[in-house]
C-alpha atoms as a PDB file:
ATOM      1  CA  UNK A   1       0.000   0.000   0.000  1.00  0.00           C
ATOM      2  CA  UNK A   2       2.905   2.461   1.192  1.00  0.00           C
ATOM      3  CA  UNK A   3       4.335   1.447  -2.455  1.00  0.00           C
ATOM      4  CA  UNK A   4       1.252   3.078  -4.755  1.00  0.00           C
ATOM      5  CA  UNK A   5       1.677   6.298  -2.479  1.00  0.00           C
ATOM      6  CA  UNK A   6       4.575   6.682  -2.412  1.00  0.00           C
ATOM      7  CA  UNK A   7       4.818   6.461  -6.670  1.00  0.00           C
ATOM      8  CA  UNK A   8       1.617   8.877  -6.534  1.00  0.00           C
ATOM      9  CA  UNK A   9       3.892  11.086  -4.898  1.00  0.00           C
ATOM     10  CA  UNK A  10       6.465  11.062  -6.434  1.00  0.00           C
ATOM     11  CA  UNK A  11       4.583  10.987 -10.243  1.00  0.00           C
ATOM     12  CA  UNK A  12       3.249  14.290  -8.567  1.00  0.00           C
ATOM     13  CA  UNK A  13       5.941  16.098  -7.193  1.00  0.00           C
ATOM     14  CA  UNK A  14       8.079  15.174 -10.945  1.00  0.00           C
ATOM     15  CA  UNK A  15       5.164  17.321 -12.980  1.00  0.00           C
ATOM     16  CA  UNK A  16       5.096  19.719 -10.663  1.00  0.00           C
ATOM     17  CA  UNK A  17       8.575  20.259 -10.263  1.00  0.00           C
ATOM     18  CA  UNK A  18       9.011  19.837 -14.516  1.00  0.00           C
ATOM     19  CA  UNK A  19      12.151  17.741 -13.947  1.00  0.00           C
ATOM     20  CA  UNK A  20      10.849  15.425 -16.242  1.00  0.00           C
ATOM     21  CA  UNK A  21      10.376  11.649 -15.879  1.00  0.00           C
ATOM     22  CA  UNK A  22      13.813  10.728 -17.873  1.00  0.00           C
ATOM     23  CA  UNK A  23      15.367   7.514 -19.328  1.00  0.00           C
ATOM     24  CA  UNK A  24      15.779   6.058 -15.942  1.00  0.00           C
ATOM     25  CA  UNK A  25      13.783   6.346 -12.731  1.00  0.00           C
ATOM     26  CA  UNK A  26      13.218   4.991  -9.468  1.00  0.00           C
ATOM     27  CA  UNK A  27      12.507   1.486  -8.557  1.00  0.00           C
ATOM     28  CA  UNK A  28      11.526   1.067  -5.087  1.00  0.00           C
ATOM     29  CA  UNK A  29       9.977   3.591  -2.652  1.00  0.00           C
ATOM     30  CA  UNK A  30      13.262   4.502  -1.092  1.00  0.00           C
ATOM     31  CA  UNK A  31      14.400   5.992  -4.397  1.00  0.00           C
ATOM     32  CA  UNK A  32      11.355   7.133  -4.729  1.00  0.00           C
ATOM     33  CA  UNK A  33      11.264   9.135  -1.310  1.00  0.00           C
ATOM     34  CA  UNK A  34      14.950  10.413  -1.950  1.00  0.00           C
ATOM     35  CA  UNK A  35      14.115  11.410  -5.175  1.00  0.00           C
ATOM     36  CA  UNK A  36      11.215  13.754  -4.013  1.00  0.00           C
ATOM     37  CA  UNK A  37      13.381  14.915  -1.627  1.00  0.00           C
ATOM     38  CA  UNK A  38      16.083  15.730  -4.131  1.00  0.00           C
ATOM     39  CA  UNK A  39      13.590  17.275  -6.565  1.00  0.00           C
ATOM     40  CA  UNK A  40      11.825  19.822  -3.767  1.00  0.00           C
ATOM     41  CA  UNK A  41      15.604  20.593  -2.235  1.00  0.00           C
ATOM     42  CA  UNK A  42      16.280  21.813  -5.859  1.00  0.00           C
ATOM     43  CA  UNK A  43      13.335  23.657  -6.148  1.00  0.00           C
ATOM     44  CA  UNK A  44      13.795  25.477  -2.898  1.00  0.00           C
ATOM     45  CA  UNK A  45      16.968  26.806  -3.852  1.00  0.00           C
ATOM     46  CA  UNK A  46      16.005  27.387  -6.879  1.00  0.00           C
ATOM     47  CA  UNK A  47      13.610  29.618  -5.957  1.00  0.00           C
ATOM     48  CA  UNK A  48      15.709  31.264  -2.981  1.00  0.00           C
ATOM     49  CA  UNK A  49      18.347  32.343  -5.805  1.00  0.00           C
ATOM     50  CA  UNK A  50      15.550  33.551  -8.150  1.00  0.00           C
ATOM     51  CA  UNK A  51      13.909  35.501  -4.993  1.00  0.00           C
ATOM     52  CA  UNK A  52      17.011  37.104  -3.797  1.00  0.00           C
ATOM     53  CA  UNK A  53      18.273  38.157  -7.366  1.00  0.00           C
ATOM     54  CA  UNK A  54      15.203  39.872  -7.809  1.00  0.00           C
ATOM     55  CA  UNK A  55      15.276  41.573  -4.702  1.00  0.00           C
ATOM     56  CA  UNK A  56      18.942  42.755  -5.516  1.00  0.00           C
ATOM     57  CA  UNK A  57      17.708  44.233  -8.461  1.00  0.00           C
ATOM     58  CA  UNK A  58      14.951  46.337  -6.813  1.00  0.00           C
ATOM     59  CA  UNK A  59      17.243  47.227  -4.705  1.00  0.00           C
ATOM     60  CA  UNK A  60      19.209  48.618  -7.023  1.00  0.00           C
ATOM     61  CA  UNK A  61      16.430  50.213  -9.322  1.00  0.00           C
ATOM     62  CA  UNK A  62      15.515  52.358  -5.665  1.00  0.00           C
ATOM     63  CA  UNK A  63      18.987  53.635  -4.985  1.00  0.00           C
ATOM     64  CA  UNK A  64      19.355  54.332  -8.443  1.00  0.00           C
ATOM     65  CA  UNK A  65      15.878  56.505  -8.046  1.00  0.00           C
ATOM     66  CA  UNK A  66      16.516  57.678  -4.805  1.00  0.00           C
ATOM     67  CA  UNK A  67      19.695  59.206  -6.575  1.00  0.00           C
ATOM     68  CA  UNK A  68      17.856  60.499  -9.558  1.00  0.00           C
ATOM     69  CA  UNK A  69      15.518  62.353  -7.487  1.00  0.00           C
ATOM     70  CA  UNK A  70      18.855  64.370  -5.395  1.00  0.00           C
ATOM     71  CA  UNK A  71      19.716  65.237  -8.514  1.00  0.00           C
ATOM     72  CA  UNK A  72      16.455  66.810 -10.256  1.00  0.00           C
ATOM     73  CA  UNK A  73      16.227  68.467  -6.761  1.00  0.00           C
ATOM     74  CA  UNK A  74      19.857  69.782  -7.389  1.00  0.00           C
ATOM     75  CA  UNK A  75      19.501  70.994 -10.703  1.00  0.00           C
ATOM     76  CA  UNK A  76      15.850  72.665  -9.467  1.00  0.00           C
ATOM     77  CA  UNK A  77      18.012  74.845  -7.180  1.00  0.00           C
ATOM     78  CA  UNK A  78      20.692  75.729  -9.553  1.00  0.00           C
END
């Protein structure tokens, strides 16, 4: 029984993760498990890299802003 939930799983967690099912898969529900957990560690860090790229970027669009707007205020007074 544990075996057909734990393939369920892991049929689920490969199409939501889009790793694809590949040439060669699991075999047994221990692969199966460690595979999951492979595929969902990957997809946490993938996501935490994404996440704090983008926030490096806004970050750096507001400073650039924040600098723009000295400026204009500069050039007001002169």
């Amino acid at each position: 029984q544990h075996q057909l939930y734990a393939t369920a799983l892991y049929w689920s967690v490969t199409t939501i993760t889009t790793v694809g099912y590949g040439d060669i898969g699991p075999q047994n529900s221990i692969e199966r498990v460690y595979c999951i957990m492979v595929m969902l560690v990957g997809v946490f860090l993938y996501s935490y890299t994404i996440g704090a790229l983008s926030n490096l970027l806004t970050n750096l669009d507001r400073r650039k802003a924040k600098l723009n707007r000295k400026l204009e205020i500069l050039l007001d007074l002169t």
